[in-house]
N, C-alpha and C. Protein backbone atom coordinates (compact mmCIF):
# COMPACT_ATOMS: atom_id res chain seq x y z
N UNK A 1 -16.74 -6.00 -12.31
CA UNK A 1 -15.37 -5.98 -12.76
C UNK A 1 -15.26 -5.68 -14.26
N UNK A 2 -16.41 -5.76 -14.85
CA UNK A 2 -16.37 -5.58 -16.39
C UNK A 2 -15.73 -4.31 -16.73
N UNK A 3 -14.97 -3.74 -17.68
CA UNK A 3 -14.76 -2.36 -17.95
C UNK A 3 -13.02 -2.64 -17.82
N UNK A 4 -12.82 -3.18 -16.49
CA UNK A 4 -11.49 -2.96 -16.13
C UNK A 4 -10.38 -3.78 -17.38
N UNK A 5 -9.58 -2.64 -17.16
CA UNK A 5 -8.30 -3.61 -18.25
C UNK A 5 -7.65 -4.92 -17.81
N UNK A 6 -7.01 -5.47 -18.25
CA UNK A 6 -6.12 -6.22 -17.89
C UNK A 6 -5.19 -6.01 -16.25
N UNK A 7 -4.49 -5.36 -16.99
CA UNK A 7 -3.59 -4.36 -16.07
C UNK A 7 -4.29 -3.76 -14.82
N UNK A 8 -5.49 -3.37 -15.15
CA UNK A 8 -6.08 -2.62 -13.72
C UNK A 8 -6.19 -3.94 -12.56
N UNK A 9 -6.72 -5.43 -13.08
CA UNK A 9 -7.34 -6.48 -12.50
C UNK A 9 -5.94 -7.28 -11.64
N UNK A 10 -4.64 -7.24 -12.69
CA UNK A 10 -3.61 -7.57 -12.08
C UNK A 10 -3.09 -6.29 -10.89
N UNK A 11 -3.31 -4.96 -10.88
CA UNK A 11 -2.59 -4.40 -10.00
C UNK A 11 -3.88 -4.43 -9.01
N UNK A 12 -5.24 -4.68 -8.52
CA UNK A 12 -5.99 -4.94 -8.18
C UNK A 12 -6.17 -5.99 -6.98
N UNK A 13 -5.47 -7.09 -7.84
CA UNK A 13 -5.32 -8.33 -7.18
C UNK A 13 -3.52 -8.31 -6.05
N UNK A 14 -2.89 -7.69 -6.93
CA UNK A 14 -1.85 -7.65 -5.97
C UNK A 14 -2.06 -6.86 -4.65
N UNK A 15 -2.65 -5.52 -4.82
CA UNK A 15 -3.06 -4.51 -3.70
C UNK A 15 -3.65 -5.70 -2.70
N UNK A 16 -5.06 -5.89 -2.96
CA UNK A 16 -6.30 -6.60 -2.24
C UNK A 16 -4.71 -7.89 -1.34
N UNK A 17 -4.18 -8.47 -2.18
CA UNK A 17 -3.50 -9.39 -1.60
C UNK A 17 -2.25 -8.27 -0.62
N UNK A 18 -2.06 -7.75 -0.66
CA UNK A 18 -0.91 -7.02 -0.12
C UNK A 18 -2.09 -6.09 1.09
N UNK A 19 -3.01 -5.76 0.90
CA UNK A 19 -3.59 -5.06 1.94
C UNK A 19 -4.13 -5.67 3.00
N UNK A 20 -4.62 -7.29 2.25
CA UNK A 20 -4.86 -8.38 3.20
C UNK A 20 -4.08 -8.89 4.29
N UNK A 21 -2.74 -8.54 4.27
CA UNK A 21 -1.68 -9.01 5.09
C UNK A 21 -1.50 -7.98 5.98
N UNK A 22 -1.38 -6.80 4.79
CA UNK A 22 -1.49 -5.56 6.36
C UNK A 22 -2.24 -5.53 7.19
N UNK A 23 -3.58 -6.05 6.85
CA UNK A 23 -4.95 -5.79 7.63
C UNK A 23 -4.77 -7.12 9.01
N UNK A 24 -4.43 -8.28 8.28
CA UNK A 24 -3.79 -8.99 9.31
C UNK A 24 -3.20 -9.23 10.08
N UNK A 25 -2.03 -8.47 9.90
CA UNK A 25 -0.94 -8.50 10.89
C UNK A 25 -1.10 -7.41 12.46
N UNK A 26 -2.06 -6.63 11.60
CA UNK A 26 -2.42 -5.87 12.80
C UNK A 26 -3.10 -6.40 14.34
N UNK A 27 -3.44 -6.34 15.17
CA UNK A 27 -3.70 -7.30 16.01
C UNK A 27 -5.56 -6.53 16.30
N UNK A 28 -6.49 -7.28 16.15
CA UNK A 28 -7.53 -7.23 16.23
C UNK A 28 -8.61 -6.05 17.23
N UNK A 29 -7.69 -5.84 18.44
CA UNK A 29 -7.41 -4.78 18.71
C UNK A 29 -7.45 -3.82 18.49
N UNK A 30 -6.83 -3.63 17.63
CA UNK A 30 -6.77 -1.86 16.78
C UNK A 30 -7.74 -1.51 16.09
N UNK A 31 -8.71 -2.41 15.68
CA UNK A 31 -9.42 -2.45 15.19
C UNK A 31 -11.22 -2.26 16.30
N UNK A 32 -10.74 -2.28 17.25
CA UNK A 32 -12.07 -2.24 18.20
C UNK A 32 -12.90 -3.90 18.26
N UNK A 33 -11.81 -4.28 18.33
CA UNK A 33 -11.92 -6.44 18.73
C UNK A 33 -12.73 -6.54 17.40
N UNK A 34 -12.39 -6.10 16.41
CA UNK A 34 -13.54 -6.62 14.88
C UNK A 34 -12.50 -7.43 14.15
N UNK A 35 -12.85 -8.20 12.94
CA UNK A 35 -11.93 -9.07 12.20
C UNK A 35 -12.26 -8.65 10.48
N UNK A 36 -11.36 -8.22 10.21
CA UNK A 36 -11.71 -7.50 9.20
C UNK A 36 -10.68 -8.22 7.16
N UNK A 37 -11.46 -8.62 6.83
CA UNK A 37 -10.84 -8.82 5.26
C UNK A 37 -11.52 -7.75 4.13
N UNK A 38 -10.27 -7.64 3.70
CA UNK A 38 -10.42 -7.12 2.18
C UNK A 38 -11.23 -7.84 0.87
N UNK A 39 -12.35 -7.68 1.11
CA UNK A 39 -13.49 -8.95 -0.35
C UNK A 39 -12.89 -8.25 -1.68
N UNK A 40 -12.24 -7.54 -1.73
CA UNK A 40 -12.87 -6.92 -3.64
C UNK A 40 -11.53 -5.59 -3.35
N UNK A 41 -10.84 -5.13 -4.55
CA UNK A 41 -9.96 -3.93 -4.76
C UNK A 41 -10.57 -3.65 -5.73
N UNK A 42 -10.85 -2.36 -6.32
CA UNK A 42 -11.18 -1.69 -8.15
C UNK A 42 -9.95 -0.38 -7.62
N UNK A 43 -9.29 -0.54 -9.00
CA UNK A 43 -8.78 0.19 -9.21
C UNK A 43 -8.76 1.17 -10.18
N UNK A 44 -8.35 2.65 -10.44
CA UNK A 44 -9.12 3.42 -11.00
C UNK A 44 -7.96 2.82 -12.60
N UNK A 45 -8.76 3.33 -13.70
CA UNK A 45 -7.63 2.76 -15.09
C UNK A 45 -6.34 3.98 -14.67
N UNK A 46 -6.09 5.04 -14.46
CA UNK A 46 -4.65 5.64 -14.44
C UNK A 46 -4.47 5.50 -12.71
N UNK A 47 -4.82 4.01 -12.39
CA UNK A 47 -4.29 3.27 -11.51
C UNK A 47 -3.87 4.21 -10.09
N UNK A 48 -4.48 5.34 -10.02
CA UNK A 48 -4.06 6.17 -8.64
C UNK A 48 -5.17 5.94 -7.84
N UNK A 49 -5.69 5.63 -7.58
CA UNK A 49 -6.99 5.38 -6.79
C UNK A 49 -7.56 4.22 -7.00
N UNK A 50 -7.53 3.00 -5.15
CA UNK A 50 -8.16 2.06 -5.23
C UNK A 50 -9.61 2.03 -4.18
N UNK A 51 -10.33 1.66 -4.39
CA UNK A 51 -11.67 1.31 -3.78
C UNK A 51 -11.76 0.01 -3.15
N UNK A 52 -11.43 0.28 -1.87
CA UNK A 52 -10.88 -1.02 -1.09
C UNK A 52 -12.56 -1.59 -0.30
N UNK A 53 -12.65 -2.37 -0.49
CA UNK A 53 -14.12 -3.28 0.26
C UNK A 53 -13.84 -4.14 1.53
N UNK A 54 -14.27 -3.83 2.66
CA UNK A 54 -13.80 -4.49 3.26
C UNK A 54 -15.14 -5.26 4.32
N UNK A 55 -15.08 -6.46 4.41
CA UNK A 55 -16.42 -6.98 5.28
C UNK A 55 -15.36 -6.99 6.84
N UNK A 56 -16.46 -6.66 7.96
CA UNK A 56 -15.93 -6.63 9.06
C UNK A 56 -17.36 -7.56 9.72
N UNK A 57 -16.65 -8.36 10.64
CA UNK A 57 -17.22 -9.30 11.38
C UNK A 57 -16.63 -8.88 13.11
N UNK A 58 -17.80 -9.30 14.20
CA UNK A 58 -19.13 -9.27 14.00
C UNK A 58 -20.03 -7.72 12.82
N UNK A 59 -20.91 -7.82 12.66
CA UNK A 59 -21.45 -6.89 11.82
C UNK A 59 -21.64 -5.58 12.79
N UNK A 60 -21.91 -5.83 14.28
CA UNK A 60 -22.30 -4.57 14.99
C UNK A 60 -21.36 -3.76 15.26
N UNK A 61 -19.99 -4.07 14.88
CA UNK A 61 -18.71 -3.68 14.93
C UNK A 61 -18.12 -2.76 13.68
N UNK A 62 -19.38 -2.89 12.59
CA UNK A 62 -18.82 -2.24 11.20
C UNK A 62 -18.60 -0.47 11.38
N UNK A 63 -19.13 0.05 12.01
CA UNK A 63 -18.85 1.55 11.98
C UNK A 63 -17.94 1.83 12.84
N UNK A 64 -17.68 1.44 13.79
CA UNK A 64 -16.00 1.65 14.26
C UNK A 64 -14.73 1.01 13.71
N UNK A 65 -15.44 -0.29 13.35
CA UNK A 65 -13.88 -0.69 12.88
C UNK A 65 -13.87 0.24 11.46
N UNK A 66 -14.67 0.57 10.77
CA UNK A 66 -14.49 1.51 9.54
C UNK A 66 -14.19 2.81 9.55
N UNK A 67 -14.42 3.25 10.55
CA UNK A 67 -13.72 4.66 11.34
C UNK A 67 -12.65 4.94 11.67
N UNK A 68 -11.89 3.44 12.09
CA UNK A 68 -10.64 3.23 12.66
C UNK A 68 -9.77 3.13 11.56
N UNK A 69 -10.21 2.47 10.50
CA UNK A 69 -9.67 1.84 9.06
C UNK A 69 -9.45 3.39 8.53
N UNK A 70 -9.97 4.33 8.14
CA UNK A 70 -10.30 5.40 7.88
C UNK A 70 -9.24 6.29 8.34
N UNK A 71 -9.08 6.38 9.72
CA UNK A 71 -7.91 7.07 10.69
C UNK A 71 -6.47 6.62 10.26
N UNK A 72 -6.45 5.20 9.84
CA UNK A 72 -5.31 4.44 9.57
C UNK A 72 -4.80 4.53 7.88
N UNK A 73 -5.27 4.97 7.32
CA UNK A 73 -5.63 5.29 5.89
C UNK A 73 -3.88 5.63 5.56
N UNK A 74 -3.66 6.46 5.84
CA UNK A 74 -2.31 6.78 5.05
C UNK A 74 -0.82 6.14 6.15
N UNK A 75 -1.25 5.59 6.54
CA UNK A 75 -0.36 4.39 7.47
C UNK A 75 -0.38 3.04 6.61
N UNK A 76 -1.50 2.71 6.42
CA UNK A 76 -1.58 1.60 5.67
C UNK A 76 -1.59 1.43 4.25
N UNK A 77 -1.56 3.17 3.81
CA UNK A 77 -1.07 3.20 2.42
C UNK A 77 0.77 2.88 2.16
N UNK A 78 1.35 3.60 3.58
CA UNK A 78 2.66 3.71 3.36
C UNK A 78 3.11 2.30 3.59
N UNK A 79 2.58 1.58 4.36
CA UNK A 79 3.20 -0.11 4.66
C UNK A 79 3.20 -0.62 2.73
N UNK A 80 1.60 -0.52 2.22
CA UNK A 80 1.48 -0.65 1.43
C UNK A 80 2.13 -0.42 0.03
N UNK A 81 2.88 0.68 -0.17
CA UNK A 81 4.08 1.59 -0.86
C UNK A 81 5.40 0.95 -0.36
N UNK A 82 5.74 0.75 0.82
CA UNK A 82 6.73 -0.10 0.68
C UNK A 82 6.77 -1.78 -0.08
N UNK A 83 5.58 -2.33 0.73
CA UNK A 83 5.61 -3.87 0.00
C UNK A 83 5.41 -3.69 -1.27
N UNK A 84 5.22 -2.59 -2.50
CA UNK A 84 4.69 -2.82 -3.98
C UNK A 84 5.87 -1.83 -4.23
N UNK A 85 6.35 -1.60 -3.57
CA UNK A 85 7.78 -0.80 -4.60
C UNK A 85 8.44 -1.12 -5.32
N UNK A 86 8.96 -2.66 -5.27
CA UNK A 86 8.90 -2.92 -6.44
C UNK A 86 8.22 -3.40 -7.96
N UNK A 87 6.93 -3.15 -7.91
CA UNK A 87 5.92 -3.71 -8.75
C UNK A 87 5.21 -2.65 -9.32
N UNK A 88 5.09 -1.42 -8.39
CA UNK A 88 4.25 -0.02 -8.85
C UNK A 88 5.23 1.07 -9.04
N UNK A 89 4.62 1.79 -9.74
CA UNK A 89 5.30 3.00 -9.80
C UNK A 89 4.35 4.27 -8.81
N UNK A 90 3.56 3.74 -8.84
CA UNK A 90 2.57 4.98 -8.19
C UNK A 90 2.03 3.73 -7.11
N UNK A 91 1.65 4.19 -5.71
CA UNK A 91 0.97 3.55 -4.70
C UNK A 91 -0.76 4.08 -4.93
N UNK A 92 -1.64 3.79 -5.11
CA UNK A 92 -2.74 4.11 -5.21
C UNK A 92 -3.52 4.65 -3.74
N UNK A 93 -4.12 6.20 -3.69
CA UNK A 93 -4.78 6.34 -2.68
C UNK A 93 -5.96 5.46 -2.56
N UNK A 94 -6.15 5.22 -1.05
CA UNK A 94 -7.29 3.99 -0.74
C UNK A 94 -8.22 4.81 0.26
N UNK A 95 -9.29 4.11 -0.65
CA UNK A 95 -10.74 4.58 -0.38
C UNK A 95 -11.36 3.52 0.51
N UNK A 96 -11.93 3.23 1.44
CA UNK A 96 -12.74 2.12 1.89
C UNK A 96 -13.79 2.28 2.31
N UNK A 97 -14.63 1.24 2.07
CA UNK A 97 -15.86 0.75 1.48
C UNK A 97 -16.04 -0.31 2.38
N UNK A 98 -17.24 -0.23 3.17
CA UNK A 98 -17.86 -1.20 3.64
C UNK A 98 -18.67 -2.39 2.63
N UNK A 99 -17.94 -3.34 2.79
CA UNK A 99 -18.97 -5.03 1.74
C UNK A 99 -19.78 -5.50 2.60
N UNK A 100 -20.86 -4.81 2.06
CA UNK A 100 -22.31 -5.53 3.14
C UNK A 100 -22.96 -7.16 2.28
N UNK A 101 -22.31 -7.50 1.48
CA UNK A 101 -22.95 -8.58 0.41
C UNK A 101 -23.05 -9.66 1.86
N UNK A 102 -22.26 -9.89 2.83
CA UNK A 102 -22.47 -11.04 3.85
C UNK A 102 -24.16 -10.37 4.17
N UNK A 103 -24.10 -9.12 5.08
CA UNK A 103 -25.37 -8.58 5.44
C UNK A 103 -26.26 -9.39 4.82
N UNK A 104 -26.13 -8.95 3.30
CA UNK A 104 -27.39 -8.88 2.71
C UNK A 104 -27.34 -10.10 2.44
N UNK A 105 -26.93 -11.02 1.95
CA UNK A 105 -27.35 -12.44 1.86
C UNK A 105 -27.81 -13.02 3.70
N UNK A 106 -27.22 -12.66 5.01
CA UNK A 106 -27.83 -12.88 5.82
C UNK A 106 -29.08 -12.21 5.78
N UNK A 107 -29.92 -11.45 4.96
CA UNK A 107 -31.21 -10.85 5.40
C UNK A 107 -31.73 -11.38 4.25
N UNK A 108 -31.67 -12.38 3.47
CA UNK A 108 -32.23 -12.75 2.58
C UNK A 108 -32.57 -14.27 3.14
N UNK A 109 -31.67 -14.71 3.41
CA UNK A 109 -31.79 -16.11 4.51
C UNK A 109 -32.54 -15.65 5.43
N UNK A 110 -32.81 -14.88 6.21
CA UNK A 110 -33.91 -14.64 7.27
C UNK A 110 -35.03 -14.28 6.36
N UNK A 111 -35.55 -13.01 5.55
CA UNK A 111 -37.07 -13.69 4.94
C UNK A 111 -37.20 -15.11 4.28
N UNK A 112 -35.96 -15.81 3.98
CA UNK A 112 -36.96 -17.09 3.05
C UNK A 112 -37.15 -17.86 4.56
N UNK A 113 -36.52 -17.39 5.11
CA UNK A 113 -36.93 -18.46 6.60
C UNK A 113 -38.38 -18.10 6.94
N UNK A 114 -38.84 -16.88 6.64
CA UNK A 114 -39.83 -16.40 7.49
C UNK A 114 -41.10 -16.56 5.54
């Protein structure tokens, strides 16, 4: 997060919180039965482009439900453009990003086990 302004971290945090609800409300379903949160937003500094992270559970489920997320991309930008209309002037295109940090701390817990 270092680098980012002020301003980038607050419109950051509102997105991630505003994309979290979209991502929720959707019914699990649409998603190919996966459960999916938003860990992390970066947003670019002239704020048009966000880098959305998203961990999807179970893990064997991550390349479809990220395929699906992907397909849904400018659907869930426009939900998104409505709920920040009043707060943004520009809706930021969204990029998503698989957050493997669960993964990898589960494969770090399995070698110290071993």
């Amino acid at each position: 997060m270092e680098g980012q302004s002020t301003r980038q971290l607050k419109v950051a945090r509102e997105v991630q919180r505003h994309l979290a609800e979209i991502i929720r409300r959707r019914p699990m379903s649409q998603f190919g039965g996966a459960m999916l949160s938003v860990s992390e937003v970066r947003i670019s500094p002239d704020l048009s482009q966000a880098k959305v992270f998203v961990s999807v559970f179970p893990s064997d489920k991550q390349q479809s439900a990220m395929k699906i997320l992907a397909e849904q991309k400018s659907s869930i930008r426009g939900e998104l453009g409505r709920e920040v209309a009043q707060q943004l002037r520009i809706v930021p295109d969204l990029d998503f990003y698989l957050d493997t940090t669960l993964d990898y701390a589960e494969h770090i817990e399995e070698l110290l086990k071993k």
